[in-house]
PDB file of N, CA and C in Angstrom:
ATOM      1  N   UNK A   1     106.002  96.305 115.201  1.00  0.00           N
ATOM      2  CA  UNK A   1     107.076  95.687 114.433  1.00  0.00           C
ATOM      3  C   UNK A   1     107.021  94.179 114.620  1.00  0.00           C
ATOM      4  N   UNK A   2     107.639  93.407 113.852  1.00  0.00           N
ATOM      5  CA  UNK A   2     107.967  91.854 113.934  1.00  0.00           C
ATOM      6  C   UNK A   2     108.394  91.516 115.050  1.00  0.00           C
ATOM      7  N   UNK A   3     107.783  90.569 115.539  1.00  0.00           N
ATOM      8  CA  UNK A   3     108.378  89.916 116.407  1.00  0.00           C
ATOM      9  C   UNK A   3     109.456  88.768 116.524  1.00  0.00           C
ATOM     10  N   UNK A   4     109.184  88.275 114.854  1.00  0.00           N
ATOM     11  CA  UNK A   4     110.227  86.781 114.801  1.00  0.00           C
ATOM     12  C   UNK A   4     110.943  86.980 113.448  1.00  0.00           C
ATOM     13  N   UNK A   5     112.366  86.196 113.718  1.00  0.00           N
ATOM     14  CA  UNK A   5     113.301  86.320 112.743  1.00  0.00           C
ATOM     15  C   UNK A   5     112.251  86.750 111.072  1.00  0.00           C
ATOM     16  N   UNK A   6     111.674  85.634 111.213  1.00  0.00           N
ATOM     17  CA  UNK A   6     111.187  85.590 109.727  1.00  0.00           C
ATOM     18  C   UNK A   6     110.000  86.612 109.210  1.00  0.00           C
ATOM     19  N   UNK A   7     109.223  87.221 109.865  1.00  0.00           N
ATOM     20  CA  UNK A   7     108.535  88.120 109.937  1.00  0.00           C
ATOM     21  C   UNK A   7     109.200  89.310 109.562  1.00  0.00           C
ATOM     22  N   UNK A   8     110.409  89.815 110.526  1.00  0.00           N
ATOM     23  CA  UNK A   8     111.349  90.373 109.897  1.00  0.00           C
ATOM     24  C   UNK A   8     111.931  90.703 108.855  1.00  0.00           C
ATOM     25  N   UNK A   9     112.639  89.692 108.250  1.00  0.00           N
ATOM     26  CA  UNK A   9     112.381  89.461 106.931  1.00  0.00           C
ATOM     27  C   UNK A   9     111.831  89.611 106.220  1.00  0.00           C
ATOM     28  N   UNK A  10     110.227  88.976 105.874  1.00  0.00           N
ATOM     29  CA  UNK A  10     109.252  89.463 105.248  1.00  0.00           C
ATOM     30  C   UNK A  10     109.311  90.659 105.203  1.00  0.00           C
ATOM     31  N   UNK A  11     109.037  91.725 106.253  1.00  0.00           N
ATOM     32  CA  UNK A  11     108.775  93.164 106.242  1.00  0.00           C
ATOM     33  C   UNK A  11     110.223  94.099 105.146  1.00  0.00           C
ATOM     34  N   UNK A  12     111.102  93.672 105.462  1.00  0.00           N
ATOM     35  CA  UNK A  12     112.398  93.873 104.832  1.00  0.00           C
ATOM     36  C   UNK A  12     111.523  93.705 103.500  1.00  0.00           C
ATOM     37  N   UNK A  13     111.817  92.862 102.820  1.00  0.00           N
ATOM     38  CA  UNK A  13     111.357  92.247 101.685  1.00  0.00           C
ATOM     39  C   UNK A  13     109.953  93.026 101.262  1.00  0.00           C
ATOM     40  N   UNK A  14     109.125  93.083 101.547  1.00  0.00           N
ATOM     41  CA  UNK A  14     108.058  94.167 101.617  1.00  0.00           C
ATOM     42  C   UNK A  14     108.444  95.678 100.985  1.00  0.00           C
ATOM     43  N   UNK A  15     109.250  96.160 102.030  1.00  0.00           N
ATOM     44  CA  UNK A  15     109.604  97.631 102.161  1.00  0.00           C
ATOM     45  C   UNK A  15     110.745  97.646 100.615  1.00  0.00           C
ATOM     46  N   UNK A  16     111.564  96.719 100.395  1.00  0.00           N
ATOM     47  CA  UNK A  16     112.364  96.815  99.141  1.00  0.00           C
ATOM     48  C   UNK A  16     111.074  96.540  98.030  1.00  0.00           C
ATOM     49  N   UNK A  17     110.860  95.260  97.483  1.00  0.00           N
ATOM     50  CA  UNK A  17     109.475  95.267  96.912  1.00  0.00           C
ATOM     51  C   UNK A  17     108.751  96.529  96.693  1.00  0.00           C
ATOM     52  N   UNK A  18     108.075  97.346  97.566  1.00  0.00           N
ATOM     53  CA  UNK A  18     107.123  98.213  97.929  1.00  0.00           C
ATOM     54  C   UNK A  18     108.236  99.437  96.894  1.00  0.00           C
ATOM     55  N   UNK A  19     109.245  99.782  97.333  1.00  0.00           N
ATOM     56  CA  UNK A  19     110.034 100.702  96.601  1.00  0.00           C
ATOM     57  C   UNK A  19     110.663 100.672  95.624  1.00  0.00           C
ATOM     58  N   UNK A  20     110.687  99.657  95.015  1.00  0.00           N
ATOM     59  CA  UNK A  20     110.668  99.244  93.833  1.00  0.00           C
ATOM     60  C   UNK A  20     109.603  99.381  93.124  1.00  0.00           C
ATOM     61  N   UNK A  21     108.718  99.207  93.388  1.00  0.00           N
ATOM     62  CA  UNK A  21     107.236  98.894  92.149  1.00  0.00           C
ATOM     63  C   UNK A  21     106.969 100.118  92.600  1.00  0.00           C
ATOM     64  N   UNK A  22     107.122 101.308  93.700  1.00  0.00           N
ATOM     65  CA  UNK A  22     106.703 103.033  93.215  1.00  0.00           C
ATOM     66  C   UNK A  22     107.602 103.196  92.118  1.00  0.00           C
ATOM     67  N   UNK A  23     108.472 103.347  92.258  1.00  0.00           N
ATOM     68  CA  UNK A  23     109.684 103.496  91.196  1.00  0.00           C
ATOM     69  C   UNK A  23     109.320 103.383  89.823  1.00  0.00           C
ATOM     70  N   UNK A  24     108.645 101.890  89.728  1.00  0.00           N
ATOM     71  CA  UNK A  24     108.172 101.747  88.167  1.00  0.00           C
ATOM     72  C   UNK A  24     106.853 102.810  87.872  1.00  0.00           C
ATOM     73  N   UNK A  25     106.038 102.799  88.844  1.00  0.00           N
ATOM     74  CA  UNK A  25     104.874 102.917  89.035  1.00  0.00           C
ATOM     75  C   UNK A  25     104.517 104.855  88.668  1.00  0.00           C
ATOM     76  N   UNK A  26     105.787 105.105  89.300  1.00  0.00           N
ATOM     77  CA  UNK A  26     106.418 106.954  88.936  1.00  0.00           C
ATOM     78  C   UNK A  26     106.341 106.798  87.763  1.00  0.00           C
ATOM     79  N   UNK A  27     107.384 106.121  87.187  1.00  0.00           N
ATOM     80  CA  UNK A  27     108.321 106.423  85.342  1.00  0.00           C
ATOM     81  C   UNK A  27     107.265 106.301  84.777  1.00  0.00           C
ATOM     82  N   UNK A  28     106.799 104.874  85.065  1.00  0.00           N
ATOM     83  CA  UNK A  28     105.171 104.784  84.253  1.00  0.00           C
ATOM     84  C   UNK A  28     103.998 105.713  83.799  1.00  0.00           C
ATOM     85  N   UNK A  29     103.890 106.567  84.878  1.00  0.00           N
ATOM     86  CA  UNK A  29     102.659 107.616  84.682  1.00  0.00           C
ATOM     87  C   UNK A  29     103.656 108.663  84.278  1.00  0.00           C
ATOM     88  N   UNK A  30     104.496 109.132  84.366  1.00  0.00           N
ATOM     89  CA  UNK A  30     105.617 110.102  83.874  1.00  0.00           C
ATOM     90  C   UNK A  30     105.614 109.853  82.081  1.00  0.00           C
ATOM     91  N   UNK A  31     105.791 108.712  81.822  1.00  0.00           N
ATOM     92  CA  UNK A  31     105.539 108.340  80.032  1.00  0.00           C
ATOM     93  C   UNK A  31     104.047 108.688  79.738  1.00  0.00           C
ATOM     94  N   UNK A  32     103.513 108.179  80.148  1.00  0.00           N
ATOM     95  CA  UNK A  32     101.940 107.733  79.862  1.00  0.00           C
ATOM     96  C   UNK A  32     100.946 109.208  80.087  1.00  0.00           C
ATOM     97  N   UNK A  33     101.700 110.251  80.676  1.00  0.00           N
ATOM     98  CA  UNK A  33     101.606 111.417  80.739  1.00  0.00           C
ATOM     99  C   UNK A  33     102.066 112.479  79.794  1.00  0.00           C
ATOM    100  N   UNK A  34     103.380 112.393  79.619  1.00  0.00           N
ATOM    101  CA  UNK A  34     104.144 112.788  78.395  1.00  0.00           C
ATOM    102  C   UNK A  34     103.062 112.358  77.231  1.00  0.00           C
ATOM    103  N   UNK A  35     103.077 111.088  76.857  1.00  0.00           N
ATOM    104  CA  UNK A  35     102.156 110.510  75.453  1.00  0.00           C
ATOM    105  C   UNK A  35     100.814 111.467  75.528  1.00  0.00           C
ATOM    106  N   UNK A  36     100.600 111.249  76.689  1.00  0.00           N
ATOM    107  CA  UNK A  36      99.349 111.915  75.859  1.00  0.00           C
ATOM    108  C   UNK A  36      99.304 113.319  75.859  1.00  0.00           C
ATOM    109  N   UNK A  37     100.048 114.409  76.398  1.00  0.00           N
ATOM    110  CA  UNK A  37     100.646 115.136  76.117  1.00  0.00           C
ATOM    111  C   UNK A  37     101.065 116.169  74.872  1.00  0.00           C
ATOM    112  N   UNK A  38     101.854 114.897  74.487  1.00  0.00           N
ATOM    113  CA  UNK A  38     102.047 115.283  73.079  1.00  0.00           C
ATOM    114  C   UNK A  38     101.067 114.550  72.083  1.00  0.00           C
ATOM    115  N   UNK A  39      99.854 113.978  72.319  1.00  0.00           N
ATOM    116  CA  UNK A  39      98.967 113.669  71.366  1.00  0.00           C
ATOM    117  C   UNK A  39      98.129 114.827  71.615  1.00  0.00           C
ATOM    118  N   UNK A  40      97.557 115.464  72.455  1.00  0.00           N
ATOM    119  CA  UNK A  40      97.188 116.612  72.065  1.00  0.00           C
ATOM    120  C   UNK A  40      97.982 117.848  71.829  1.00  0.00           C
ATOM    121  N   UNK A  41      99.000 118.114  71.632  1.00  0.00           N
ATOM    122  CA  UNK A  41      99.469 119.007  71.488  1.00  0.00           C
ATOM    123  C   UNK A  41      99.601 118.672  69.537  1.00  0.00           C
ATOM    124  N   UNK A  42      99.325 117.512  69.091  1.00  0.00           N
ATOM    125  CA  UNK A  42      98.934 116.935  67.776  1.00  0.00           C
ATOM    126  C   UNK A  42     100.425 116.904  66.886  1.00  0.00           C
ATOM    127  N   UNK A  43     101.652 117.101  67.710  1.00  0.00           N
ATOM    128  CA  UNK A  43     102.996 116.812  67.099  1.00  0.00           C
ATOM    129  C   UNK A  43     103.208 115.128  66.679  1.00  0.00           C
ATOM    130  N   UNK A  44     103.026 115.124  65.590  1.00  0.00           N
ATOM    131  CA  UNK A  44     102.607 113.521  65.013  1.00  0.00           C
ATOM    132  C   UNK A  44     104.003 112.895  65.555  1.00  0.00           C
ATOM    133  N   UNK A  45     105.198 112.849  65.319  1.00  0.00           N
ATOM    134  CA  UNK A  45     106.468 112.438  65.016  1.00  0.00           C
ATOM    135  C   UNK A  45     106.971 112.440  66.539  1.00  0.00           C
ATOM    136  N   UNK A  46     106.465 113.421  67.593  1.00  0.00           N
ATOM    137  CA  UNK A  46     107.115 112.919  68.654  1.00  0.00           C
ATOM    138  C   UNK A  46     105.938 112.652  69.900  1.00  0.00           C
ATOM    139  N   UNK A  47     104.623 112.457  69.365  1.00  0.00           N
ATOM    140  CA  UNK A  47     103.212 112.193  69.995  1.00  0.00           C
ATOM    141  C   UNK A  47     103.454 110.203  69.796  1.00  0.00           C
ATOM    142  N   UNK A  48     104.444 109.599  68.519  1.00  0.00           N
ATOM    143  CA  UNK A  48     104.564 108.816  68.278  1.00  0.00           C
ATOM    144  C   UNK A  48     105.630 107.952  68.970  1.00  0.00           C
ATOM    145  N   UNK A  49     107.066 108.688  69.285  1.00  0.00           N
ATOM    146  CA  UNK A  49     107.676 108.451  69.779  1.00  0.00           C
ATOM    147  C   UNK A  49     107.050 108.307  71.466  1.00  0.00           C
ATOM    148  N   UNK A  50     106.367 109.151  72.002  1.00  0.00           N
ATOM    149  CA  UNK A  50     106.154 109.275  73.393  1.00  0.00           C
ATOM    150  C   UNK A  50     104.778 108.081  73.924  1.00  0.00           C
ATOM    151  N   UNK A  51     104.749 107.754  72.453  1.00  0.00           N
ATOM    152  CA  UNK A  51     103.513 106.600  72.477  1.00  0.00           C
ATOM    153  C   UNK A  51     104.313 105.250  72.763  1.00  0.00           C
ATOM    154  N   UNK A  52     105.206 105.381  71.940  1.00  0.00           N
ATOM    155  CA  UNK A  52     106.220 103.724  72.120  1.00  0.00           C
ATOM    156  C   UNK A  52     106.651 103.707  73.267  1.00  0.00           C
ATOM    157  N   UNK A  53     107.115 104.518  73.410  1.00  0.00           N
ATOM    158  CA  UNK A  53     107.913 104.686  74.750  1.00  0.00           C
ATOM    159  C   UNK A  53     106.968 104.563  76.442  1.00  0.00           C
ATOM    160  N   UNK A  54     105.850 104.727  76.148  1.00  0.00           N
ATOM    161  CA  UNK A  54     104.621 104.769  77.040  1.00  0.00           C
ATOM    162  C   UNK A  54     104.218 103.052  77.115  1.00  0.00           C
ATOM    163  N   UNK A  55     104.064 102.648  76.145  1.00  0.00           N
ATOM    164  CA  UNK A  55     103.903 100.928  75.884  1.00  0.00           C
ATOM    165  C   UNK A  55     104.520 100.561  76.398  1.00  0.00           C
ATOM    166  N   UNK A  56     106.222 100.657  75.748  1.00  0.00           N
ATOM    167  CA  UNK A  56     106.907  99.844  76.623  1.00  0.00           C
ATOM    168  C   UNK A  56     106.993  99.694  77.525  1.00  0.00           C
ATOM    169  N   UNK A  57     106.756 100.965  78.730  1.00  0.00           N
ATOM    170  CA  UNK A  57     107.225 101.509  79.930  1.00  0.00           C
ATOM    171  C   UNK A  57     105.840 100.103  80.536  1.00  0.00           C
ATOM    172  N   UNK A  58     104.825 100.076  80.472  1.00  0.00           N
ATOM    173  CA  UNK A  58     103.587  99.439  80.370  1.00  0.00           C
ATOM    174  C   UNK A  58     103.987  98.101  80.635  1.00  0.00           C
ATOM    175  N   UNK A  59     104.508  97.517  79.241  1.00  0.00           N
ATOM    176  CA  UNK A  59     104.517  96.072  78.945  1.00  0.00           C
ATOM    177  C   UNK A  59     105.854  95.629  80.264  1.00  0.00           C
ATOM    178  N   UNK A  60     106.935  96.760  80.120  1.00  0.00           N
ATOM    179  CA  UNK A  60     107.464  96.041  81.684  1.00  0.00           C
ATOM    180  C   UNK A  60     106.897  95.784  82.722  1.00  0.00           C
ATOM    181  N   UNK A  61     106.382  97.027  83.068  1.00  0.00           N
ATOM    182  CA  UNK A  61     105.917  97.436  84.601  1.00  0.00           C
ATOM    183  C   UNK A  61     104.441  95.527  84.609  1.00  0.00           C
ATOM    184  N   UNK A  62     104.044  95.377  83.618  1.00  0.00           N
ATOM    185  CA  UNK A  62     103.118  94.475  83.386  1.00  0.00           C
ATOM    186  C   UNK A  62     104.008  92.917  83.624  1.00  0.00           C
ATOM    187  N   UNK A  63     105.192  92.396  83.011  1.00  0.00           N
ATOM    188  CA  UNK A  63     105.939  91.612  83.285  1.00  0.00           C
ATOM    189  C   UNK A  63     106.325  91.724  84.680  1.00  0.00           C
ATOM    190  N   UNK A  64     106.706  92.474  85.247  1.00  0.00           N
ATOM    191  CA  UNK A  64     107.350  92.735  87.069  1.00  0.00           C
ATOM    192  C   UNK A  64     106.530  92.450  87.969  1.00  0.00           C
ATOM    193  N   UNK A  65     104.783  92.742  87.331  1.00  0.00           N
ATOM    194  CA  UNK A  65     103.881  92.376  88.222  1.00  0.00           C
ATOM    195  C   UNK A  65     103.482  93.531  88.534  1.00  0.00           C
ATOM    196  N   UNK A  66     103.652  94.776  88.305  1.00  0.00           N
ATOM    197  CA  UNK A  66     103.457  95.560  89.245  1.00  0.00           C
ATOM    198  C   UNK A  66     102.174  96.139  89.105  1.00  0.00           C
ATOM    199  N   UNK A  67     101.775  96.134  87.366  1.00  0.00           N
ATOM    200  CA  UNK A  67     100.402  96.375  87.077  1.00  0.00           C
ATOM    201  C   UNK A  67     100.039  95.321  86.780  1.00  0.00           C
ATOM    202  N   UNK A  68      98.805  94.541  86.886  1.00  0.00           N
ATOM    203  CA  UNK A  68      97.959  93.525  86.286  1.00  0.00           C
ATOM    204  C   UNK A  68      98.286  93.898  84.776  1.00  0.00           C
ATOM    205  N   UNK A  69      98.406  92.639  83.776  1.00  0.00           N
ATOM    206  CA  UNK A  69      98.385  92.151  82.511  1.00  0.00           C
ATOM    207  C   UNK A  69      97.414  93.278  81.692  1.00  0.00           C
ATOM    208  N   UNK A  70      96.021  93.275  82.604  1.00  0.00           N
ATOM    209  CA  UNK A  70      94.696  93.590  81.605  1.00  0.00           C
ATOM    210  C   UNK A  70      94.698  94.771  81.898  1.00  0.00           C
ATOM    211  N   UNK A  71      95.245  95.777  83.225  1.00  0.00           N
ATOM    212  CA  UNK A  71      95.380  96.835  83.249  1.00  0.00           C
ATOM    213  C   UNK A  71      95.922  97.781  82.421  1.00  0.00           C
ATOM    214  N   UNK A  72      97.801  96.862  81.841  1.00  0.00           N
ATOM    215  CA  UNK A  72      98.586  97.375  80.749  1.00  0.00           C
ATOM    216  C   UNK A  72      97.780  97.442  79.436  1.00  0.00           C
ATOM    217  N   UNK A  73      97.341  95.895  79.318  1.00  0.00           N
ATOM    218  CA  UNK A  73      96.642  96.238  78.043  1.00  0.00           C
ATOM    219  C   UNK A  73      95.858  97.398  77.794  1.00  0.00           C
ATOM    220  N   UNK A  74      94.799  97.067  78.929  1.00  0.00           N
ATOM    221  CA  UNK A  74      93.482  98.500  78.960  1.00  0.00           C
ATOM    222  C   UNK A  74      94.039  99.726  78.999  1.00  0.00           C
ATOM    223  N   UNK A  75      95.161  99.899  79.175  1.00  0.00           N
ATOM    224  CA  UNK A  75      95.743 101.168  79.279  1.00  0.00           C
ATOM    225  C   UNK A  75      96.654 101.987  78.037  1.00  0.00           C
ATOM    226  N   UNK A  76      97.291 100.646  77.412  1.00  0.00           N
ATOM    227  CA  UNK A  76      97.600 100.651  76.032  1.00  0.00           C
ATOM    228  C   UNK A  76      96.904 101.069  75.220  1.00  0.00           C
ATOM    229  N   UNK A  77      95.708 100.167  75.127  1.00  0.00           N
ATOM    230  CA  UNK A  77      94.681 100.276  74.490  1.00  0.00           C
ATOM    231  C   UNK A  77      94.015 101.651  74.508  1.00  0.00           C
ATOM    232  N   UNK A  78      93.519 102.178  75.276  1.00  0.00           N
ATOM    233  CA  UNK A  78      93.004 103.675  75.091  1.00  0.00           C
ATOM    234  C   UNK A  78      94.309 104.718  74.968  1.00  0.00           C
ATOM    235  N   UNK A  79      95.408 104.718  74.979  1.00  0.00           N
ATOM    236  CA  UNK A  79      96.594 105.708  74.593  1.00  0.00           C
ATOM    237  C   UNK A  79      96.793 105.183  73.144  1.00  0.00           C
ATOM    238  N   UNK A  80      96.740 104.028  72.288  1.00  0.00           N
ATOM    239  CA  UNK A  80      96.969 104.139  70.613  1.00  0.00           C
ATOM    240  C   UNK A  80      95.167 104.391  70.452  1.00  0.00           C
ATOM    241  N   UNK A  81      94.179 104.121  71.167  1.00  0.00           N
ATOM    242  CA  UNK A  81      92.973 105.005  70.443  1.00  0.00           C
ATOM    243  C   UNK A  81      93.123 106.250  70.356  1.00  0.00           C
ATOM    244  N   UNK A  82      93.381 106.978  71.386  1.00  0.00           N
ATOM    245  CA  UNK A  82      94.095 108.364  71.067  1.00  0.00           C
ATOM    246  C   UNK A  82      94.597 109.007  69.967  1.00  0.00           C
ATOM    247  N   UNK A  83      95.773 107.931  70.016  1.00  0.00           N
ATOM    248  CA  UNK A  83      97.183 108.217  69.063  1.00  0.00           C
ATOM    249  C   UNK A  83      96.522 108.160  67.482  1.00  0.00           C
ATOM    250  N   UNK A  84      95.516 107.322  67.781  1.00  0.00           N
ATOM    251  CA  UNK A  84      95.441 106.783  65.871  1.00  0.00           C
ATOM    252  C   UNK A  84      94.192 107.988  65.443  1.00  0.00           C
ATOM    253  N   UNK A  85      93.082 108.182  66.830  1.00  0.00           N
ATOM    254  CA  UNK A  85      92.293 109.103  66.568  1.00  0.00           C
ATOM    255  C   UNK A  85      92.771 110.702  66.051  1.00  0.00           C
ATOM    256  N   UNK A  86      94.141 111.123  66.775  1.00  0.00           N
ATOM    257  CA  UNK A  86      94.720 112.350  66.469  1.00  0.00           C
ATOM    258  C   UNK A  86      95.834 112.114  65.082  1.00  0.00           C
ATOM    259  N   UNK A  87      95.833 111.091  64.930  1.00  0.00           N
ATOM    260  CA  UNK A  87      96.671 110.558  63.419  1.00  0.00           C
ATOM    261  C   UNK A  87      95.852 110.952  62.111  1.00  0.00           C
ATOM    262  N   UNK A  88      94.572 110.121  62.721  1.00  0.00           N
ATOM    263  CA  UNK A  88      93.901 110.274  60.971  1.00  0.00           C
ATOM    264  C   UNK A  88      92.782 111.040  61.208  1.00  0.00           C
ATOM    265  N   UNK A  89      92.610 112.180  61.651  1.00  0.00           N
ATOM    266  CA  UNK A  89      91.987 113.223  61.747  1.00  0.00           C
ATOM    267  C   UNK A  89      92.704 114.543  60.995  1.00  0.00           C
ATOM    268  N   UNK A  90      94.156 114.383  61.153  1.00  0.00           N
ATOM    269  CA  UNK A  90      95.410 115.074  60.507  1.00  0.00           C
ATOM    270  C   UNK A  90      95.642 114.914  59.229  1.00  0.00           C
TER     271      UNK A  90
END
């Protein structure tokens, strides 16, 4: 454990931090799971909905820091290739 006031602190700060960004880091793969989900299950109307909802979840967790920028993107990016591949195949 810490030895000095401020170290202390830090670790505090750490451990909140740290449980926070699982938190996002859960919901996140919880959407992004769902989406694709329902893109193969090929329900257009709520494969679509679970797609937006997967982005967004993304583009936060990407603002908070918790995923790198290029990760969200790259990750975006192959869930609407998906989405558009099971769209216009239909």
């Amino acid at each position: 454990m810490a030895n000095h006031a401020s170290a202390k602190k830090a670790a505090k700060q750490s451990e909140r931090r740290r449980s926070r960004n699982r938190a996002v880091r859960s919901t996140l793969k919880t959407f992004v799971k769902n989406a694709e989900g329902a893109i193969k299950t090929g329900e257009s109307d709520k494969a679509g909905t679970a797609v937006l909802k997967a982005v967004s979840t993304l583009d936060v967790a990407a603002r908070k820091g918790v995923v790198h920028k290029n990760q969200a993107a790259r990750r975006k990016s192959r869930l609407m290739r998906k989405y558009n591949a099971t769209k216009s195949a239909s």
